[in-house]
PDB file of N, CA and C in Angstrom:
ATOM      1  N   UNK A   1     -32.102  -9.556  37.323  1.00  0.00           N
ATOM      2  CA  UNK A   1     -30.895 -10.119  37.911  1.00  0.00           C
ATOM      3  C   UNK A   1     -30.303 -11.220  37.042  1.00  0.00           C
ATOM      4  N   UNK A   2     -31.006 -11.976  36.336  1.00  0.00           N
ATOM      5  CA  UNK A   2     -30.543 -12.830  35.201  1.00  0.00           C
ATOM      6  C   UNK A   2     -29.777 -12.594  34.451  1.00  0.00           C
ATOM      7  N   UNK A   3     -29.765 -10.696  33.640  1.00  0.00           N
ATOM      8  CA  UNK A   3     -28.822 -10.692  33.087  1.00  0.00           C
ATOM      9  C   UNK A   3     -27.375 -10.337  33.815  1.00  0.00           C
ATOM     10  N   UNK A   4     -27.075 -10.278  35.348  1.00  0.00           N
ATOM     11  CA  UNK A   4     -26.123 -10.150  35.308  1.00  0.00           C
ATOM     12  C   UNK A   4     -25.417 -11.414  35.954  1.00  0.00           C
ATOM     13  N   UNK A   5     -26.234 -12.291  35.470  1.00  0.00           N
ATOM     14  CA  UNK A   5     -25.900 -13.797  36.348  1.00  0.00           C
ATOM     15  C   UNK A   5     -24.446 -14.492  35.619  1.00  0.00           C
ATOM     16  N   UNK A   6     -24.418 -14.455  34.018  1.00  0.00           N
ATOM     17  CA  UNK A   6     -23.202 -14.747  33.350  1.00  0.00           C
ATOM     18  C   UNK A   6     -21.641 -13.600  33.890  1.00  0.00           C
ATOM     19  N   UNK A   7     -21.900 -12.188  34.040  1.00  0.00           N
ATOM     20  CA  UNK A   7     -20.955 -10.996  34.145  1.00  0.00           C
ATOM     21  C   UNK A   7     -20.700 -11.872  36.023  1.00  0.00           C
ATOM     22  N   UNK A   8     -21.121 -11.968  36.595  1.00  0.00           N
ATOM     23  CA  UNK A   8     -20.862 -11.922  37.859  1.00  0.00           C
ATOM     24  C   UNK A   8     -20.272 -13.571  38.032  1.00  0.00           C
ATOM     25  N   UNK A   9     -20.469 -14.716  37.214  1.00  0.00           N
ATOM     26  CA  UNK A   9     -19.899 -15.620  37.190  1.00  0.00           C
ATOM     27  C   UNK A   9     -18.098 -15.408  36.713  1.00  0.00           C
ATOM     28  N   UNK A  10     -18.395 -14.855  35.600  1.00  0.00           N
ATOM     29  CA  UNK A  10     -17.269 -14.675  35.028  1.00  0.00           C
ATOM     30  C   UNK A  10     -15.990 -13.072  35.643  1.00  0.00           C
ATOM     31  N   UNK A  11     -16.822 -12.626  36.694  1.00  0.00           N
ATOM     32  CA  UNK A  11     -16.191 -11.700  37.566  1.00  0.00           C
ATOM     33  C   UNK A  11     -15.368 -13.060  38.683  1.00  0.00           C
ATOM     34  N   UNK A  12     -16.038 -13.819  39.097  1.00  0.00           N
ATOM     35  CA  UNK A  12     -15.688 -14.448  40.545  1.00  0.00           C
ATOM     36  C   UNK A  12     -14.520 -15.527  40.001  1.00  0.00           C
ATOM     37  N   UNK A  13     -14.814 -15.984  38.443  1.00  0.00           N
ATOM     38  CA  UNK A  13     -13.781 -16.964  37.951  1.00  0.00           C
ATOM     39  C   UNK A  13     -12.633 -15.692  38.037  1.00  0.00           C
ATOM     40  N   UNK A  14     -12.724 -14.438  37.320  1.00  0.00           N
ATOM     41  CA  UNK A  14     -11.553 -13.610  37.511  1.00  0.00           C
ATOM     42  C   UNK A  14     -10.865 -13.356  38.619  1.00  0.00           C
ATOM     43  N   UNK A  15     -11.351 -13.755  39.455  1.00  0.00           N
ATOM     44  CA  UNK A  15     -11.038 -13.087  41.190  1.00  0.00           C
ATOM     45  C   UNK A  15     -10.161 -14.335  41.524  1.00  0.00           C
ATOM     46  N   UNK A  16     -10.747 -15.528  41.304  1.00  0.00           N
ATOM     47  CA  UNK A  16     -10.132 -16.689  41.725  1.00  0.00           C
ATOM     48  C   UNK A  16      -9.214 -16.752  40.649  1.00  0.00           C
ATOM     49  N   UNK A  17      -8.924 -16.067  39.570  1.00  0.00           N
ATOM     50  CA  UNK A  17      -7.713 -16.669  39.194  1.00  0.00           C
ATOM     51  C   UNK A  17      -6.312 -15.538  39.338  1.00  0.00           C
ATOM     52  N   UNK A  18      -7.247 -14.496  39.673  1.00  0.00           N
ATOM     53  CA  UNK A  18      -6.197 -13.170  40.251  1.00  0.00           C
ATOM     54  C   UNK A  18      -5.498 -14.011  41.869  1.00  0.00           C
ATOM     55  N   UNK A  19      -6.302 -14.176  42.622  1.00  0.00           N
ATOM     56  CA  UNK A  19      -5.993 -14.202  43.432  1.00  0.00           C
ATOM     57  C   UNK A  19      -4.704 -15.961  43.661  1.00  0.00           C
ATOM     58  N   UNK A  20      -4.877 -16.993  42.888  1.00  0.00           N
ATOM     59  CA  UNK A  20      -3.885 -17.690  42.733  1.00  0.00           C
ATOM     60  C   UNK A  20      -2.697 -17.117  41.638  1.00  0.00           C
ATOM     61  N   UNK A  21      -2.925 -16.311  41.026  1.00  0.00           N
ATOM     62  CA  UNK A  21      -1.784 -15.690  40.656  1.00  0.00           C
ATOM     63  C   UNK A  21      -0.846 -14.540  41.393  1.00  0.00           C
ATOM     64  N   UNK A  22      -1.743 -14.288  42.183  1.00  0.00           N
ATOM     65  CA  UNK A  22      -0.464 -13.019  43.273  1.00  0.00           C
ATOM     66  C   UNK A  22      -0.110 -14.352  44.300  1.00  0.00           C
ATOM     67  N   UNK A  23      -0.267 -15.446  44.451  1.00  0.00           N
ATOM     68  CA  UNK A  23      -0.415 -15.988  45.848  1.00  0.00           C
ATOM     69  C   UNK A  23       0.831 -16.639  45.117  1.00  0.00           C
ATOM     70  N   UNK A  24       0.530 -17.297  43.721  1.00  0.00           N
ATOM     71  CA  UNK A  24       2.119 -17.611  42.993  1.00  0.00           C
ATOM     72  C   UNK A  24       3.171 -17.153  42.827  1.00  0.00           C
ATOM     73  N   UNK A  25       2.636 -15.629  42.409  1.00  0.00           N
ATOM     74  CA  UNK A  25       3.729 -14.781  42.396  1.00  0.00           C
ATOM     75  C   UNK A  25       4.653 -14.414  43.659  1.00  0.00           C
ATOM     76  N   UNK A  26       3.715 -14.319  45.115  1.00  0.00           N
ATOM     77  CA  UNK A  26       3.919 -14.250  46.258  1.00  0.00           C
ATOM     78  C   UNK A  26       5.519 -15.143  46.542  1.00  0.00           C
ATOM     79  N   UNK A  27       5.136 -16.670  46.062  1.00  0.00           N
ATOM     80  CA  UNK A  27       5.436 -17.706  46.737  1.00  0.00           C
ATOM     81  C   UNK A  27       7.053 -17.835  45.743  1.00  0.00           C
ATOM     82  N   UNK A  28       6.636 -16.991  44.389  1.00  0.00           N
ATOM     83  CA  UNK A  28       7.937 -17.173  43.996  1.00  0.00           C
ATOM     84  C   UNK A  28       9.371 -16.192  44.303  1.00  0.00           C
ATOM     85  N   UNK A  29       8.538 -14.735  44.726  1.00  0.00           N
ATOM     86  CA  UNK A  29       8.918 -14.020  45.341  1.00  0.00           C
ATOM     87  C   UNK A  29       9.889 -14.005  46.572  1.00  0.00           C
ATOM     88  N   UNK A  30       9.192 -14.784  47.601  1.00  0.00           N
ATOM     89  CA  UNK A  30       9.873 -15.364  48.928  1.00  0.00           C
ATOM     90  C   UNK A  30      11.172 -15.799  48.814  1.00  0.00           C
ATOM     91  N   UNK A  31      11.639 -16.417  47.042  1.00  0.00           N
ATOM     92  CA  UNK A  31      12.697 -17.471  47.102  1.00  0.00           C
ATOM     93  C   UNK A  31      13.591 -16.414  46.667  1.00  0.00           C
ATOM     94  N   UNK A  32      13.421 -14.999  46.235  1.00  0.00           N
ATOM     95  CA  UNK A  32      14.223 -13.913  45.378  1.00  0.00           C
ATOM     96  C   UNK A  32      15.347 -13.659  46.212  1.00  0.00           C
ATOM     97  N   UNK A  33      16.536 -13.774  46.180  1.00  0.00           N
ATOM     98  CA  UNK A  33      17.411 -13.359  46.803  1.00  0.00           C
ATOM     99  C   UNK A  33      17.819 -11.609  46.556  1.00  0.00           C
ATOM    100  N   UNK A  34      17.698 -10.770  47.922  1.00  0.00           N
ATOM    101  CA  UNK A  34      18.306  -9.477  47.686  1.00  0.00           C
ATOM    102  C   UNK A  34      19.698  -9.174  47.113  1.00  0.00           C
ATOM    103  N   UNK A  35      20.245 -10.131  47.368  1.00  0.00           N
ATOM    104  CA  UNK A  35      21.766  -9.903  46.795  1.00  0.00           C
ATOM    105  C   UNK A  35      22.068 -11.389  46.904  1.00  0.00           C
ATOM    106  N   UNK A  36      23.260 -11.545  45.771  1.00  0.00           N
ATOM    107  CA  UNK A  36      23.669 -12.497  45.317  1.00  0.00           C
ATOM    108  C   UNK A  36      25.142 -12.413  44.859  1.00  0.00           C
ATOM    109  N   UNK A  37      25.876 -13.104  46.020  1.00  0.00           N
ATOM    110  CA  UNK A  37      27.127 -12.965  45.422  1.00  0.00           C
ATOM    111  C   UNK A  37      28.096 -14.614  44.300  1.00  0.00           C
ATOM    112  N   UNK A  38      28.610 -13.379  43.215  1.00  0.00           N
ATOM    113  CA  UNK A  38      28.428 -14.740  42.298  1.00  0.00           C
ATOM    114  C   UNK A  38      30.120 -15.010  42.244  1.00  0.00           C
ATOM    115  N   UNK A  39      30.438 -16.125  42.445  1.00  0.00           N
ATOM    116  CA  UNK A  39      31.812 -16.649  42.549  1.00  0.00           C
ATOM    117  C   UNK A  39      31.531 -18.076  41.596  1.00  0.00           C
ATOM    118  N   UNK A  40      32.764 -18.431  41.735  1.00  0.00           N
ATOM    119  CA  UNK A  40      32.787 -19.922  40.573  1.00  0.00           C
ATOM    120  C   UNK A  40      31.500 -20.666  41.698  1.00  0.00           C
ATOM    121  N   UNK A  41      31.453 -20.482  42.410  1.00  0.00           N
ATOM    122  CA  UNK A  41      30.779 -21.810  43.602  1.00  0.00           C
ATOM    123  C   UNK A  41      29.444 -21.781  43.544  1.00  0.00           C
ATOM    124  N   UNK A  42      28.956 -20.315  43.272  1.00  0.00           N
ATOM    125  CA  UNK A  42      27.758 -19.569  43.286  1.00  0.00           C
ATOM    126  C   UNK A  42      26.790 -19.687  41.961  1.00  0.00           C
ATOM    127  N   UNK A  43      27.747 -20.176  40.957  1.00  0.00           N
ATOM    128  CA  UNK A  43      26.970 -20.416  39.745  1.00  0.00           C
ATOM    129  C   UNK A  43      25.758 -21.182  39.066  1.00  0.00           C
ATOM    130  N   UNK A  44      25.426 -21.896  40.238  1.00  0.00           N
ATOM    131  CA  UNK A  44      24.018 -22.550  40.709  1.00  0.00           C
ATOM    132  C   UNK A  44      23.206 -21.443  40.882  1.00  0.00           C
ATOM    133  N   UNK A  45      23.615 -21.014  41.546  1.00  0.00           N
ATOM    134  CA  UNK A  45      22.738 -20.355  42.459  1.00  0.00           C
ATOM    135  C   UNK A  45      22.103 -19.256  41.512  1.00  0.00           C
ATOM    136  N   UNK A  46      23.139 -18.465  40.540  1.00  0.00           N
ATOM    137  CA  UNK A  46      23.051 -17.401  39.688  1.00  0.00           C
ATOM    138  C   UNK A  46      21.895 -17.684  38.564  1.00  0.00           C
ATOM    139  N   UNK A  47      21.801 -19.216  38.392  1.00  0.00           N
ATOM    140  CA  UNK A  47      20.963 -19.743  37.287  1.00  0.00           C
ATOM    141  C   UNK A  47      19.672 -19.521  38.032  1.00  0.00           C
ATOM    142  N   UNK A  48      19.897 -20.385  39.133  1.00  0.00           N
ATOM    143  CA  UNK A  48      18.308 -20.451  39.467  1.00  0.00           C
ATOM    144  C   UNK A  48      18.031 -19.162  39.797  1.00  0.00           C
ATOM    145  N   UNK A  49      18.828 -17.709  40.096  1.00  0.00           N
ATOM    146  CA  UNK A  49      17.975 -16.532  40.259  1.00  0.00           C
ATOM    147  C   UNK A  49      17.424 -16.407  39.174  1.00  0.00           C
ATOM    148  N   UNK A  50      18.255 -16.335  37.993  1.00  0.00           N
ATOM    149  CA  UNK A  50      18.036 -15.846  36.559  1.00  0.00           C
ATOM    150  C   UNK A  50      16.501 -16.439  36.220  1.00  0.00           C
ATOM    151  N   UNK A  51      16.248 -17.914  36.616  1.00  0.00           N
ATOM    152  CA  UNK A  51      14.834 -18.556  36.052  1.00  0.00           C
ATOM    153  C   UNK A  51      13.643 -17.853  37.034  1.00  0.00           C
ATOM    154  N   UNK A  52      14.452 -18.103  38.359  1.00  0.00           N
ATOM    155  CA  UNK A  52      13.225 -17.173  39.278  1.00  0.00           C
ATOM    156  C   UNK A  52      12.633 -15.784  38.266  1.00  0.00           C
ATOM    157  N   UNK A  53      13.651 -15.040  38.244  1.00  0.00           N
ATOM    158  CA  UNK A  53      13.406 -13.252  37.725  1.00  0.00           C
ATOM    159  C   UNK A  53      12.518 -13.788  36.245  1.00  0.00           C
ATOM    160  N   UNK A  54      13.219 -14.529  35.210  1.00  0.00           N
ATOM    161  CA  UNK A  54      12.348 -15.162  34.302  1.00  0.00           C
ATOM    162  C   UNK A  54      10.817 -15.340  34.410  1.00  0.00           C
ATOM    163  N   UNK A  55      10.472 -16.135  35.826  1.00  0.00           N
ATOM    164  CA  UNK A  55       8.785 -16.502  35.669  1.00  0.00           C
ATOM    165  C   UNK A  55       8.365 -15.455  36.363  1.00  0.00           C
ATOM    166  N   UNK A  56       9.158 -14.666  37.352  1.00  0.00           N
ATOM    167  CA  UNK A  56       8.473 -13.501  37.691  1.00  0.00           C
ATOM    168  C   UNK A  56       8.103 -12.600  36.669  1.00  0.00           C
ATOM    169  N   UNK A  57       8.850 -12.025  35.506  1.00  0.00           N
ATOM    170  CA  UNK A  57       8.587 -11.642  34.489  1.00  0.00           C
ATOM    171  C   UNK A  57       7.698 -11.823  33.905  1.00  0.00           C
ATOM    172  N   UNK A  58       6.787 -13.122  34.003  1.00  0.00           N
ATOM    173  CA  UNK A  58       6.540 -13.961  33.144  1.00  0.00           C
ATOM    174  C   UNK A  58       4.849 -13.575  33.780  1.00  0.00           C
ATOM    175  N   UNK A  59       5.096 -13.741  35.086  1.00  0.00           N
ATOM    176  CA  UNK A  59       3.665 -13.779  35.869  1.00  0.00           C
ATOM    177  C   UNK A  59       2.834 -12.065  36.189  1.00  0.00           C
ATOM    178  N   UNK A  60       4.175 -11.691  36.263  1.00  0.00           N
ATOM    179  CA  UNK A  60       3.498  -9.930  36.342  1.00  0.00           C
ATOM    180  C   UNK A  60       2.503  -8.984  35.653  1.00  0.00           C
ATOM    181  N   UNK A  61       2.804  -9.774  33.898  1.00  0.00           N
ATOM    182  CA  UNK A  61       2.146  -8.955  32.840  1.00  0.00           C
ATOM    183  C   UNK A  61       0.574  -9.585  33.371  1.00  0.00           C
ATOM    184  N   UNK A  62       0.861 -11.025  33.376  1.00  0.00           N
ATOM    185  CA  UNK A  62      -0.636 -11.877  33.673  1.00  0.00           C
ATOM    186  C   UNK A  62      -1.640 -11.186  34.866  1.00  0.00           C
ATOM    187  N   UNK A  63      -0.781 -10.573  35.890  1.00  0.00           N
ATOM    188  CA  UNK A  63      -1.249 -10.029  37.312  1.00  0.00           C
ATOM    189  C   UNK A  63      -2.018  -9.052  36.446  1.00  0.00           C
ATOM    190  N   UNK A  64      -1.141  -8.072  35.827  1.00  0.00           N
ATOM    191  CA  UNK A  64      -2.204  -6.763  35.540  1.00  0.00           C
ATOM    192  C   UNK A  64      -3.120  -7.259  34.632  1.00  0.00           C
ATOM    193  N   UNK A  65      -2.955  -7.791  33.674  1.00  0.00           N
ATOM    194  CA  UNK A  65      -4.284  -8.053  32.854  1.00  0.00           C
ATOM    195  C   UNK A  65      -4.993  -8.581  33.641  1.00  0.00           C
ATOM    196  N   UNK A  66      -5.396  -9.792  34.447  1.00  0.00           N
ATOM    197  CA  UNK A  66      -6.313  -9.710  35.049  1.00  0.00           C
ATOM    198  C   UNK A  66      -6.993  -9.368  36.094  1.00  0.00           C
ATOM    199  N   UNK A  67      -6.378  -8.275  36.806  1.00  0.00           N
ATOM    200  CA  UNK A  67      -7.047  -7.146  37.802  1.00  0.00           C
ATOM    201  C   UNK A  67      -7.621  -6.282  36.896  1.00  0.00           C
ATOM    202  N   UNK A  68      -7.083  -5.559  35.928  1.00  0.00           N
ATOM    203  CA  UNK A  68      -7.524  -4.947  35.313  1.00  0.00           C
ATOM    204  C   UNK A  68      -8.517  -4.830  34.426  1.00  0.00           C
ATOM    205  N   UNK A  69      -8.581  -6.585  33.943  1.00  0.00           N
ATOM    206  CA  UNK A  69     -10.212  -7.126  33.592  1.00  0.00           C
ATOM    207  C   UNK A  69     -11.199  -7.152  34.169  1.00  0.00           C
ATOM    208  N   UNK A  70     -10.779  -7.768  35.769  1.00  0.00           N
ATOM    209  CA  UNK A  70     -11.741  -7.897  36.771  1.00  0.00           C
ATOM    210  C   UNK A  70     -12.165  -6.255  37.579  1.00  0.00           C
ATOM    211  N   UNK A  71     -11.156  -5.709  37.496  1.00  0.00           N
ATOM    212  CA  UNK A  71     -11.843  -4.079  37.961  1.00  0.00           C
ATOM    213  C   UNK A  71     -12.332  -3.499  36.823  1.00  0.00           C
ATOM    214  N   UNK A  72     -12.394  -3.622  35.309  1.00  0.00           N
ATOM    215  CA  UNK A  72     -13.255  -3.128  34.383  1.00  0.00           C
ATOM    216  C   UNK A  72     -14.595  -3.920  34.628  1.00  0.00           C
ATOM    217  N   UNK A  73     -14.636  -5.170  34.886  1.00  0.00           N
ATOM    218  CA  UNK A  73     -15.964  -5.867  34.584  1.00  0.00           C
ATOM    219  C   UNK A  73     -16.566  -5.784  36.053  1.00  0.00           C
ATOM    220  N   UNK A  74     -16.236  -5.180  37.029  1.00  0.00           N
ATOM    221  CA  UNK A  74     -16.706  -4.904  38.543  1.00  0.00           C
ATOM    222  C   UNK A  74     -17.497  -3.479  38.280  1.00  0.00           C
ATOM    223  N   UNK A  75     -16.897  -2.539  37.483  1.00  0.00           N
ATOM    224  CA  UNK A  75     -17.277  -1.188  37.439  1.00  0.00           C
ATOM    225  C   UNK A  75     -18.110  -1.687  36.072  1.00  0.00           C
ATOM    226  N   UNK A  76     -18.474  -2.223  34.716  1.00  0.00           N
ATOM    227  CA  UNK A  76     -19.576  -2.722  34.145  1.00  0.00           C
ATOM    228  C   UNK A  76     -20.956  -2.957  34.945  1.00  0.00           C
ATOM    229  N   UNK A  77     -20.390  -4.236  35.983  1.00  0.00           N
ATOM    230  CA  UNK A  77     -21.435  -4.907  36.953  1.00  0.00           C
ATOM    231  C   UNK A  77     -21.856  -3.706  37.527  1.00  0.00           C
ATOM    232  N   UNK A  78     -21.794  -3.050  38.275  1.00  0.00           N
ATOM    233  CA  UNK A  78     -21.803  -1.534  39.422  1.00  0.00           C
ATOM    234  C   UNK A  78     -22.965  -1.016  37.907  1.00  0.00           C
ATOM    235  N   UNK A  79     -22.516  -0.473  36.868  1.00  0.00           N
ATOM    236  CA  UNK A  79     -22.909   0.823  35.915  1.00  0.00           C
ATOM    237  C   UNK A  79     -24.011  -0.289  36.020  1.00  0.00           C
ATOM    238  N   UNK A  80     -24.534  -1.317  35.183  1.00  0.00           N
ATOM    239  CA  UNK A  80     -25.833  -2.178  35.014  1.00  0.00           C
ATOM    240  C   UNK A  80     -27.002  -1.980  36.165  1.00  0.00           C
ATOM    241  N   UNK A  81     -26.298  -2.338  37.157  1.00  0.00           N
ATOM    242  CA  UNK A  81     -27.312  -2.793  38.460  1.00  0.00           C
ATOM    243  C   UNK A  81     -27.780  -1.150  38.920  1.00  0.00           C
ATOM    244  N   UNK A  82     -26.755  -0.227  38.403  1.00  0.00           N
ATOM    245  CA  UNK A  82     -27.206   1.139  39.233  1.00  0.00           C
ATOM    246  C   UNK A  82     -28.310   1.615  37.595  1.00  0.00           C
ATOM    247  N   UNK A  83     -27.855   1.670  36.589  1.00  0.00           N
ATOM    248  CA  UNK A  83     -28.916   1.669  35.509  1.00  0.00           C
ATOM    249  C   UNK A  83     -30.434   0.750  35.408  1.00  0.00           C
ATOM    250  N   UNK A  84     -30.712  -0.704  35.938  1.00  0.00           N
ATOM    251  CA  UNK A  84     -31.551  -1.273  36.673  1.00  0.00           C
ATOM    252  C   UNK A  84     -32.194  -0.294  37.721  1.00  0.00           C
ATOM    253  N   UNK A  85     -31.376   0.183  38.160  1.00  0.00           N
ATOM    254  CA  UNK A  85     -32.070   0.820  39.752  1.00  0.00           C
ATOM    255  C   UNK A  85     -32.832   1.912  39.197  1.00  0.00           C
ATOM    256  N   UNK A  86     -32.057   2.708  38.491  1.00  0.00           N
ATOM    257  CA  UNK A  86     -32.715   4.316  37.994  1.00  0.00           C
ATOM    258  C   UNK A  86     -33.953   3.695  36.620  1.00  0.00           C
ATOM    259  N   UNK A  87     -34.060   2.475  36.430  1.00  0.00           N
ATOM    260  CA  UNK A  87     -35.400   2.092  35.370  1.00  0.00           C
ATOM    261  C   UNK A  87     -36.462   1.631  36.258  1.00  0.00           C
ATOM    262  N   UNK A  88     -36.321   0.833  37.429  1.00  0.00           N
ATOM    263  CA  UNK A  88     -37.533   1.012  38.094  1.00  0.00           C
ATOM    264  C   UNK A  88     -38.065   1.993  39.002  1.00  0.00           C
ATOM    265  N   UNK A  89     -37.081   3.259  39.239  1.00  0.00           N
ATOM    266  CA  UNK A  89     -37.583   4.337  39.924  1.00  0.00           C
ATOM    267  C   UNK A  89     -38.612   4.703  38.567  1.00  0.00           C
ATOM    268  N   UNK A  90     -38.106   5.042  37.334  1.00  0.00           N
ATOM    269  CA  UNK A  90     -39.051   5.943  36.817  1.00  0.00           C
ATOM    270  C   UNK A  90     -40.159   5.180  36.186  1.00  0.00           C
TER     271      UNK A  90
END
């Protein structure tokens, strides 16, 4: 179990940082306006969508890389512990 004491640390840091990144993304989400009508008056408003869509952009690529780290290194953890299992059967 020792050796999977570093993989399973560094699984749970992945989880916790997946999971404040959808909760960011979440929160920046909420502020997205479905439609936006842009008049001289509105031109505030047009900027701050533009920066919103910006960090959303920004945060999305980050989302998949690290689910996609953390579900490669979940299915690692899984292959080890079930390879462990089938060395002390035989």
């Amino acid at each position: 179990m020792s050796m999977l004491m570093w993989p399973l640390v560094l699984e749970g840091a992945l989880l916790v940082a997946l999971i404040i990144l959808l909760i960011y993304r979440s929160t920046l989400s909420m502020h997205e306006d479905d439609q936006l009508f842009l008049d001289e008056s509105a031109s505030a408003m047009a900027q701050e969508q533009m920066e919103l869509m910006a960090k959303l952009n920004k945060v999305t690529p980050m989302v998949k890389w690290v689910g996609a780290a953390s579900g490669v290194l979940g299915f690692v953890i899984v292959g080890v512990l079930v390879y462990q299992q089938l060395q002390q059967v035989q």
